[in-house]
Protein backbone atom coordinates (compact mmCIF):
# COMPACT_ATOMS: atom_id res chain seq x y z
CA UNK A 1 1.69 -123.17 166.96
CA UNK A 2 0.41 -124.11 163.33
CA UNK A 3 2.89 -122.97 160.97
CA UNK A 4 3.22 -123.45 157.23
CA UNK A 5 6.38 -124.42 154.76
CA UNK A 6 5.92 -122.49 151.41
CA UNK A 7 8.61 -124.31 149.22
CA UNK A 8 9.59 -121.59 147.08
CA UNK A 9 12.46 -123.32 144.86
CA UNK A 10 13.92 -126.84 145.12
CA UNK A 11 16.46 -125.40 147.18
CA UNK A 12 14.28 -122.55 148.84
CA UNK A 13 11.33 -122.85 151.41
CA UNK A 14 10.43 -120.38 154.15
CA UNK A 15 8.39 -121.33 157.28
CA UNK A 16 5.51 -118.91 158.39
CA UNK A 17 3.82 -118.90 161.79
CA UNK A 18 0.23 -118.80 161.93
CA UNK A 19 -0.12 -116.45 164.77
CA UNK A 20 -3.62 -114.56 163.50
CA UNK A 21 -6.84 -115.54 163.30
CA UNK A 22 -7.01 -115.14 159.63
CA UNK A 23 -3.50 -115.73 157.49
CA UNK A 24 -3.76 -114.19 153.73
CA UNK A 25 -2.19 -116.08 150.75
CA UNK A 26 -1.70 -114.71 147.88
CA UNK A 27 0.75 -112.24 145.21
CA UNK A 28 -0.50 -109.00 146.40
CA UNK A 29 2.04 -107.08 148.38
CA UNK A 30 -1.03 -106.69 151.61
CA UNK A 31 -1.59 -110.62 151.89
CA UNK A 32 0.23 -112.05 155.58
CA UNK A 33 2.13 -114.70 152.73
CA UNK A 34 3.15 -113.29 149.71
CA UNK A 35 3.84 -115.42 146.83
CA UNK A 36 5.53 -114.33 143.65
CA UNK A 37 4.22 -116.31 140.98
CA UNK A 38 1.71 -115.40 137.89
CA UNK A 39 -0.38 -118.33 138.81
CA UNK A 40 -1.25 -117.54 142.23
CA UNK A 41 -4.10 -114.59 142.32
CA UNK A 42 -3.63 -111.52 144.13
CA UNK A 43 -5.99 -112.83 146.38
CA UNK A 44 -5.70 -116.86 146.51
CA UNK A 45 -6.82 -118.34 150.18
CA UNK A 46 -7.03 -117.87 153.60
CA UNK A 47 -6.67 -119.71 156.55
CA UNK A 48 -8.83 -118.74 159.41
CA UNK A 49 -9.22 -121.08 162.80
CA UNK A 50 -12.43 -122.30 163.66
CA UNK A 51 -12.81 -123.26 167.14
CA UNK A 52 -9.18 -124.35 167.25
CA UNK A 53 -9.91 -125.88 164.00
CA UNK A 54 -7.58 -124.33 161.21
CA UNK A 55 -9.56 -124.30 158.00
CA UNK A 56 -8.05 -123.30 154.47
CA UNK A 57 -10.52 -121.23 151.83
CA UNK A 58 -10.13 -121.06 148.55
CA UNK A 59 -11.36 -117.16 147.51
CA UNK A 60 -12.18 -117.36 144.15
CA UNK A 61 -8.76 -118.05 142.49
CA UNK A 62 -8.08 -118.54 138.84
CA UNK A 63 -6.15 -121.96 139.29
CA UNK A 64 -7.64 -123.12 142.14
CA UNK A 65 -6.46 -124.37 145.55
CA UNK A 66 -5.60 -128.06 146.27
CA UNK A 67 -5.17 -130.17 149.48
CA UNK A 68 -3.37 -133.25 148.52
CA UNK A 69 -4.02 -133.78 145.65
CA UNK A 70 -7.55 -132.72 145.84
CA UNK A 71 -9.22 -129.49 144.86
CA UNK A 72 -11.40 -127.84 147.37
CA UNK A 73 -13.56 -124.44 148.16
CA UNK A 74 -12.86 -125.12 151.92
CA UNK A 75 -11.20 -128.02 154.16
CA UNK A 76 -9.94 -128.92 157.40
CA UNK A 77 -6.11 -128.93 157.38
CA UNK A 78 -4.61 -131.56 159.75
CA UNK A 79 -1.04 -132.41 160.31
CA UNK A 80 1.36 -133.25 157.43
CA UNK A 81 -1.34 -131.79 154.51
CA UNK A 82 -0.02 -130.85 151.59
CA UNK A 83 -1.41 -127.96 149.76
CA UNK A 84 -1.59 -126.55 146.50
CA UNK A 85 -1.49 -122.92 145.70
CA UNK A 86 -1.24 -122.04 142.53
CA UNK A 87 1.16 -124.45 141.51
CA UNK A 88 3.24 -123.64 144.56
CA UNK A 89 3.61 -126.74 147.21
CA UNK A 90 3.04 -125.38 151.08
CA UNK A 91 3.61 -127.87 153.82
CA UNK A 92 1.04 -127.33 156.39
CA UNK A 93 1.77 -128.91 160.20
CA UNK A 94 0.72 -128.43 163.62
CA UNK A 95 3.96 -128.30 165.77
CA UNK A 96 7.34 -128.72 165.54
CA UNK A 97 9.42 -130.95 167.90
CA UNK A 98 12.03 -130.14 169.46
CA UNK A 99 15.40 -130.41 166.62
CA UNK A 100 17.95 -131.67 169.03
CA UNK A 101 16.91 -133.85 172.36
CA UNK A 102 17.94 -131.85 175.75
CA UNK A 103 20.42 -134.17 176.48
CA UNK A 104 22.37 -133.55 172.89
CA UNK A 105 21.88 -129.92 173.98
CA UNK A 106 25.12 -128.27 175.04
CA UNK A 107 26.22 -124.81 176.74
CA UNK A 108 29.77 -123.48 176.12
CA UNK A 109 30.37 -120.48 178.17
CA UNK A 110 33.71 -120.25 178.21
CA UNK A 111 37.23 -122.25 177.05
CA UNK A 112 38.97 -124.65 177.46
CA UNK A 113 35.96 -127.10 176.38
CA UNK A 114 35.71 -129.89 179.15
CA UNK A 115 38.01 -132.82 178.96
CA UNK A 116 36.95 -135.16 176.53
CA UNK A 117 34.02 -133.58 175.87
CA UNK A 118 34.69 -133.51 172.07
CA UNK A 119 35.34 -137.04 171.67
CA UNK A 120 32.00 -137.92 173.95
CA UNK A 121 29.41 -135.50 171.61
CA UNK A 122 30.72 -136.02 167.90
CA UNK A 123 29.88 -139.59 167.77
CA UNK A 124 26.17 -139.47 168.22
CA UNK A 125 23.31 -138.83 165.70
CA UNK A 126 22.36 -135.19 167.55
CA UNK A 127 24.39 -132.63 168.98
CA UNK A 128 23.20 -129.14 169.88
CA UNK A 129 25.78 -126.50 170.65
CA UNK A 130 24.30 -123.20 172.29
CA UNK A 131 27.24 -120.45 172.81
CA UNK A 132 28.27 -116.89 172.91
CA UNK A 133 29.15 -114.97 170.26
CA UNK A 134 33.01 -114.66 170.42
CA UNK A 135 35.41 -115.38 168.14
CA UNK A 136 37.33 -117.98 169.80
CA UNK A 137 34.51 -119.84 171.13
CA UNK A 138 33.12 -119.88 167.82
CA UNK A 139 36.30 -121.13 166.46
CA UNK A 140 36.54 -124.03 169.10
CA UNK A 141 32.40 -125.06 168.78
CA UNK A 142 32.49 -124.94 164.94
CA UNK A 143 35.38 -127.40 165.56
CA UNK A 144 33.19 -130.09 167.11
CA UNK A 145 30.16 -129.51 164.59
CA UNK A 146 32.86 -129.70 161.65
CA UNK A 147 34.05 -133.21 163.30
CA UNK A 148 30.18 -133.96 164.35
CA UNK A 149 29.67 -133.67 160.21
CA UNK A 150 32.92 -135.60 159.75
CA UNK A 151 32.20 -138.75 161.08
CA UNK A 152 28.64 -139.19 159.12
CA UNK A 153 28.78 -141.62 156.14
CA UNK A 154 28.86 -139.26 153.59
CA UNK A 155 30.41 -138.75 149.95
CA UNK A 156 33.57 -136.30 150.94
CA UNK A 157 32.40 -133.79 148.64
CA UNK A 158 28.98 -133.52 150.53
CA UNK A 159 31.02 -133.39 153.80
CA UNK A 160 33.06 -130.45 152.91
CA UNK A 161 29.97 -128.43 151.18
CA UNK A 162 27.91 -128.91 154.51
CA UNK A 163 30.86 -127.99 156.20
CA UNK A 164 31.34 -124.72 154.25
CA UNK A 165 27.45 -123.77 154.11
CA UNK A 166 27.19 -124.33 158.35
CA UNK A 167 30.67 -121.99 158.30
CA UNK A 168 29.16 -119.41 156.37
CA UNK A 169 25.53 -119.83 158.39
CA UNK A 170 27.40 -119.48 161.74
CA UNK A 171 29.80 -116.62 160.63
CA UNK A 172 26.49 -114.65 158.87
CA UNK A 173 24.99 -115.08 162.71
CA UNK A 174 27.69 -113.81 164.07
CA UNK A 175 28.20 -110.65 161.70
CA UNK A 176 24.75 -110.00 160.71
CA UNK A 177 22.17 -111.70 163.40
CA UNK A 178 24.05 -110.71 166.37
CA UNK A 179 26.79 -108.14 165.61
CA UNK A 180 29.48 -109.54 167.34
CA UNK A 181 27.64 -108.63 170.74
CA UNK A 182 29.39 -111.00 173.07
CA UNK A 183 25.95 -111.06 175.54
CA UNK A 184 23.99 -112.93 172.10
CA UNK A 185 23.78 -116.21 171.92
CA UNK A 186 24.19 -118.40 168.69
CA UNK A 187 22.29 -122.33 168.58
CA UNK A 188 23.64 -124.86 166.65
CA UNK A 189 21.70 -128.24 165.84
CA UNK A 190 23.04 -130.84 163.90
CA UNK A 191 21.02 -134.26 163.10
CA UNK A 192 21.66 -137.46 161.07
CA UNK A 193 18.22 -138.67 160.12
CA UNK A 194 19.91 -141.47 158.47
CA UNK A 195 19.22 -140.55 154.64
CA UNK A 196 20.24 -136.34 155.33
CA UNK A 197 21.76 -134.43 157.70
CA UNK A 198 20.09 -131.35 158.57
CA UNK A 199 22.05 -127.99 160.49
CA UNK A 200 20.29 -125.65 162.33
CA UNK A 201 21.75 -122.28 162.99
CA UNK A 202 20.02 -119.39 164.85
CA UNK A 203 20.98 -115.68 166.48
CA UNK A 204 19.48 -113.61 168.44
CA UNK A 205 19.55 -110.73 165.82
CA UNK A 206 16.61 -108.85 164.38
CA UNK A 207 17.25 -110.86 160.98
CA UNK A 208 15.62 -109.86 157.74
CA UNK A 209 13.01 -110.52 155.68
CA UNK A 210 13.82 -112.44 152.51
CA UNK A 211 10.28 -111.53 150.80
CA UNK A 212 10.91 -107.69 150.82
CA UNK A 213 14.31 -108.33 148.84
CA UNK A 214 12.38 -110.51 146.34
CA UNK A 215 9.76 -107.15 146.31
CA UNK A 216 12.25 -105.08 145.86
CA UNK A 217 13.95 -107.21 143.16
CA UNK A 218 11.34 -108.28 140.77
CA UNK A 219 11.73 -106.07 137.98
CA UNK A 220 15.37 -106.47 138.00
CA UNK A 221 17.77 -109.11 136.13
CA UNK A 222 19.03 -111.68 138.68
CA UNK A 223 23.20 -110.19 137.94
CA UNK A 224 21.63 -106.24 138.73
CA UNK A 225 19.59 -107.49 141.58
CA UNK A 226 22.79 -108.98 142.99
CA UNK A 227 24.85 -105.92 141.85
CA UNK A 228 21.86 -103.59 144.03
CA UNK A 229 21.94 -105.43 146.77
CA UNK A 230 26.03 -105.86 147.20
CA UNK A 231 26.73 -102.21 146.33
CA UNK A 232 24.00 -101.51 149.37
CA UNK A 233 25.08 -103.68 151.64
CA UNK A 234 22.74 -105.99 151.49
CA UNK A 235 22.68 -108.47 154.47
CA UNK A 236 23.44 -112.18 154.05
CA UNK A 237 23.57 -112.10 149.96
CA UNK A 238 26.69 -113.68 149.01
CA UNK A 239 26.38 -115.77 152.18
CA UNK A 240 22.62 -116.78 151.01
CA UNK A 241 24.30 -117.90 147.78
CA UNK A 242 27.34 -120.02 148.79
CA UNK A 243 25.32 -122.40 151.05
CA UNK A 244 22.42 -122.54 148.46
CA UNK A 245 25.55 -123.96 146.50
CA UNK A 246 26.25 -126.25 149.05
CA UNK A 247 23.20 -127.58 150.36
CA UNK A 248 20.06 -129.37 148.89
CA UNK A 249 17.48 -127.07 151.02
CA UNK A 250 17.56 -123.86 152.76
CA UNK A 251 14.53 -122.48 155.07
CA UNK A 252 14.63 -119.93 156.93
CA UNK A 253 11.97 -118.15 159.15
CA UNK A 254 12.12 -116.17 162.07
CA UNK A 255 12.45 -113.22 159.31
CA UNK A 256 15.98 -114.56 158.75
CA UNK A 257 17.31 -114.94 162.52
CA UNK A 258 17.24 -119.19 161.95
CA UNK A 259 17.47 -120.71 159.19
CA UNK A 260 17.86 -124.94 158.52
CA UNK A 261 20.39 -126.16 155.49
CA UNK A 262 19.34 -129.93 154.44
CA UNK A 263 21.94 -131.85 152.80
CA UNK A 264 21.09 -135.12 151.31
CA UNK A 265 23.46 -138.25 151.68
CA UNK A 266 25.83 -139.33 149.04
CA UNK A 267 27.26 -142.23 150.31
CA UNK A 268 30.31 -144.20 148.73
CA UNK A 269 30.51 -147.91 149.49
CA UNK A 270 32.92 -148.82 152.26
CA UNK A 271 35.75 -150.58 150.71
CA UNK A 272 38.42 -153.25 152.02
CA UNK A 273 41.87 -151.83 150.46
CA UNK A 274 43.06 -154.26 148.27
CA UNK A 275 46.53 -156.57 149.57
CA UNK A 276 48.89 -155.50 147.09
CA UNK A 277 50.87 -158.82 145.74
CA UNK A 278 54.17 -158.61 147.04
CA UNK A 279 52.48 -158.52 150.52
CA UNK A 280 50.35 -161.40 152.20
CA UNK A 281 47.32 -161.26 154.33
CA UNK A 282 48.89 -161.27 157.37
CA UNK A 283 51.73 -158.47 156.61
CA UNK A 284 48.83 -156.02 156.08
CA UNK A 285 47.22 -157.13 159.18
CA UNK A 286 50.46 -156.24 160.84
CA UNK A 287 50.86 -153.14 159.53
CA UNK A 288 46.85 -152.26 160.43
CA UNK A 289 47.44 -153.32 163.94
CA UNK A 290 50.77 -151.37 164.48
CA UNK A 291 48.99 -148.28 162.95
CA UNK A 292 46.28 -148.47 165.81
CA UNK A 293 48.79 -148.57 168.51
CA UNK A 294 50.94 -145.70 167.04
CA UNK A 295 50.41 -141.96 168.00
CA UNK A 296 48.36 -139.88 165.89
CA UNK A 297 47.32 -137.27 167.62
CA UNK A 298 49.78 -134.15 165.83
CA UNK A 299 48.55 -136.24 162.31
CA UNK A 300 44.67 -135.94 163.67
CA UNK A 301 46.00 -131.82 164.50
CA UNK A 302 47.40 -131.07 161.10
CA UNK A 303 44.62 -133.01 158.94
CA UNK A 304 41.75 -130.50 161.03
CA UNK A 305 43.77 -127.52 160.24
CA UNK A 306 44.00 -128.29 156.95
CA UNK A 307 40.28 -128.97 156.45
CA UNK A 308 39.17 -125.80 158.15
CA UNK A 309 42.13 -124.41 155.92
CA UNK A 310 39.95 -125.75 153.12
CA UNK A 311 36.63 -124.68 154.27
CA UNK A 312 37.79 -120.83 154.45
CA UNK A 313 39.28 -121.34 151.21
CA UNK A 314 36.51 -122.33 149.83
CA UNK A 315 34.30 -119.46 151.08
CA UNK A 316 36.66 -116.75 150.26
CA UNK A 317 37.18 -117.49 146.87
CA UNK A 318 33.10 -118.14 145.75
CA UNK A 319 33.19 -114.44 147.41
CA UNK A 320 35.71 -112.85 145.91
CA UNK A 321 34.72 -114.12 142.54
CA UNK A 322 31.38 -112.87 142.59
CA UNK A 323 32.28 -110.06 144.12
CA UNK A 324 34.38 -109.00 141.36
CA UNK A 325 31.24 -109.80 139.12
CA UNK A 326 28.87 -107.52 141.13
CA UNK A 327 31.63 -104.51 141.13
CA UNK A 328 31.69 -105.05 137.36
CA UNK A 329 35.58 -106.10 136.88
CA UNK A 330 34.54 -109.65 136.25
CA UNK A 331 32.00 -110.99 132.84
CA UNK A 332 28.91 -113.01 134.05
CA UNK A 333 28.73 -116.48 132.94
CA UNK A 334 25.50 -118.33 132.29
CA UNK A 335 26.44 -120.37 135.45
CA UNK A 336 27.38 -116.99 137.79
CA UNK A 337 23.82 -115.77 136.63
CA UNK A 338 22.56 -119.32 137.52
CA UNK A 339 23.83 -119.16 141.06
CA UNK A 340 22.77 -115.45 141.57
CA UNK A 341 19.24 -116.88 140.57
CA UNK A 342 19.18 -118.86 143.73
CA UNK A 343 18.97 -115.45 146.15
CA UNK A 344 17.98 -112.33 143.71
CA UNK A 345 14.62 -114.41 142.49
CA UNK A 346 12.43 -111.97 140.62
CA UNK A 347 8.30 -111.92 139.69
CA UNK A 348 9.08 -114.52 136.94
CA UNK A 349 11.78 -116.96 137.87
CA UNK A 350 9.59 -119.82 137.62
CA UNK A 351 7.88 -121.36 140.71
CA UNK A 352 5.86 -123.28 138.36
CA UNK A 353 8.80 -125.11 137.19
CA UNK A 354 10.69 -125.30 140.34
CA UNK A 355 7.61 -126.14 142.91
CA UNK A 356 6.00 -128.83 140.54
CA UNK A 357 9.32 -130.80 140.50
CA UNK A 358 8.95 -131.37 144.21
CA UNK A 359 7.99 -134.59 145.51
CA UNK A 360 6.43 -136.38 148.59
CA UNK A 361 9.43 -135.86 150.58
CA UNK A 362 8.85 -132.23 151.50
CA UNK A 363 6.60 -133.94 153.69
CA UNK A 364 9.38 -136.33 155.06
CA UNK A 365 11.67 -133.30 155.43
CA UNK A 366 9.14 -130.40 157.32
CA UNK A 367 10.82 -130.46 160.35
């Protein structure tokens, strides 16, 4: 199925499926994709499918609709095309492969996990975990994806904030996609593409639609929207926030139910420790070699409890600090509104700005 990306922010893009004949783009509330911005008109282009041919019309817009680069009344959209709207980048392709292989693909239905079944799937480039939703087995499968993220080559401060953003992603599944219903399933993909590491996360819930919160937000402040939403119990909005903290790019489609965090590599140069002087070349040598012979494994034990120690830490406190803000007991800094910008984004918050700062690879990064 032909779907579109609509990047949104540099952090925010949502993926549509174009499952009509004709698909509507534009800021009215009646179009199929609504988009926010001043620029776009209320009635900017459709896309309508031509003998299997998808073909993208421009209807008469004040700024005009471009497909890479070019301006156009009408074109054929192929594969990969990037298009214009407004000053908003969309990301138009033709299917999706698969985001884990099969044979990365793995089914936990129950515990203990396998014997050595950790130590076989953390050390590839894929792993896919599909299981159900119960506490323990979530425990024990976020485990292995924490380690799976462990072992890429990344800056340790990247490491942990993927770590916390796919905690929170897997936790909002299991409160708000599936309910804690034991009979849903929650998917897992993780993938090192080599320059990013992308986590894919996705419940079986009814999930919810991002654009009617930005509808119902726009002629609020960011810190109010927040405050609305919170006080109602809003679904997903503090969660939406922390791993927009933590990630470079969220998307999310499926009205909510999967959504992808992106986080681009950091890496820190590999270093030899230096031989301190009162030792030679061969004492440290000695002392590597007895350390690989030596038991580790209640070291290995305590270092992964403190990590997921850290992790939790880490989400409970971003909480409970804006929390506090959106019950009022707590001032709002510029950098608190900041962060609330990245979920409670009103009519004016600037797609402009945000969309023409993204680059070629949105293309690189569609799937």
């Amino acid at each position: 199925m032909a779907r579109l990306k609509v990047i949104f922010t540099r952090k925010l893009a949502k993926v549509y499926d174009l499952n009509k004949p004709v698909i509507t783009i534009g800021r009215a509330p009646e179009n199929d994709i609504q988009i926010l911005a001043k620029s776009v008109s209320r009635r900017h282009a459709h896309i309508i499918f031509e003998g299997g041919r998808p073909i993208i019309k421009d209807l008469g817009s004040s700024n005009g609709t471009e497909v890479n680069g070019v301006r156009i009344n009408e074109a054929v959209l192929n594969d990969g095309d990037l298009i214009n709207i407004g000053g908003v980048r969309i990301v138009f392709f033709m299917k999706e492969e698969p985001i884990v292989s099969p044979e990365y693909t793995h089914t936990v239905k129950s515990l203990p996990l396998p014997e050595g079944f950790r130590e076989r799937v953390v050390t590839g480039e894929q792993l896919g975990l599909i299981f159900p939703t119960s506490r323990e087995i979530i425990e024990t499968c976020y485990d292995v994806l924490r380690e799976f993220i462990e072992k890429r080559d990344m800056a340790p401060e990247d490491t942990l904030n993927l770590q916390t953003a796919l905690y929170e992603a897997i936790d909002n599944a299991r409160r708000h996609g599936n309910r804690d219903d034991p009979r849903k399933m929650i998917r897992v993909f993780l993938r090192d593409w080599g320059d990013r590491i992308t986590a894919t996360v996705i419940d079986e819930g009814e999930g919810f639609d991002f654009v009617s919160v930005l509808r119902k937000t726009a002629s609020q402040n960011a810190v109010d929207a927040a405050r609305q939403r919170y006080m109602e119990g809003g679904v997903g909005g503090l969660g939406v926030r922390l791993m927009l903290k933590c990630v470079d790019r969220l998307e999310y489609d499926n009205k909510g139910s999967k959504i992808t965090l992106t986080k681009i590599k950091t890496r820190v140069p590999a270093q030899e420790p230096a031989v301190p002087a009162t030792e030679s070349v061969e004492t440290v040598e000695q002392h590597k070699a007895s350390e690989s012979v030596s038991p580790h494994n209640e070291v290995d034990e305590s270092a992964g409890e403190a990590r997921r120690s850290k992790i939790t830490d880490v989400v409970e406190r971003y909480k409970d600090h804006i929390s506090r803000i959106l019950f009022g007991e707590d001032e709002v800094s510029e950098k608190d509104r900041s962060d609330m910008l990245h979920f409670n984004i009103p009519d004016e918050f600037g797609f402009e700005e945000n969309a023409s700062e993204m680059g070629e690879g949105d293309q690189r990064q569609r799937r």
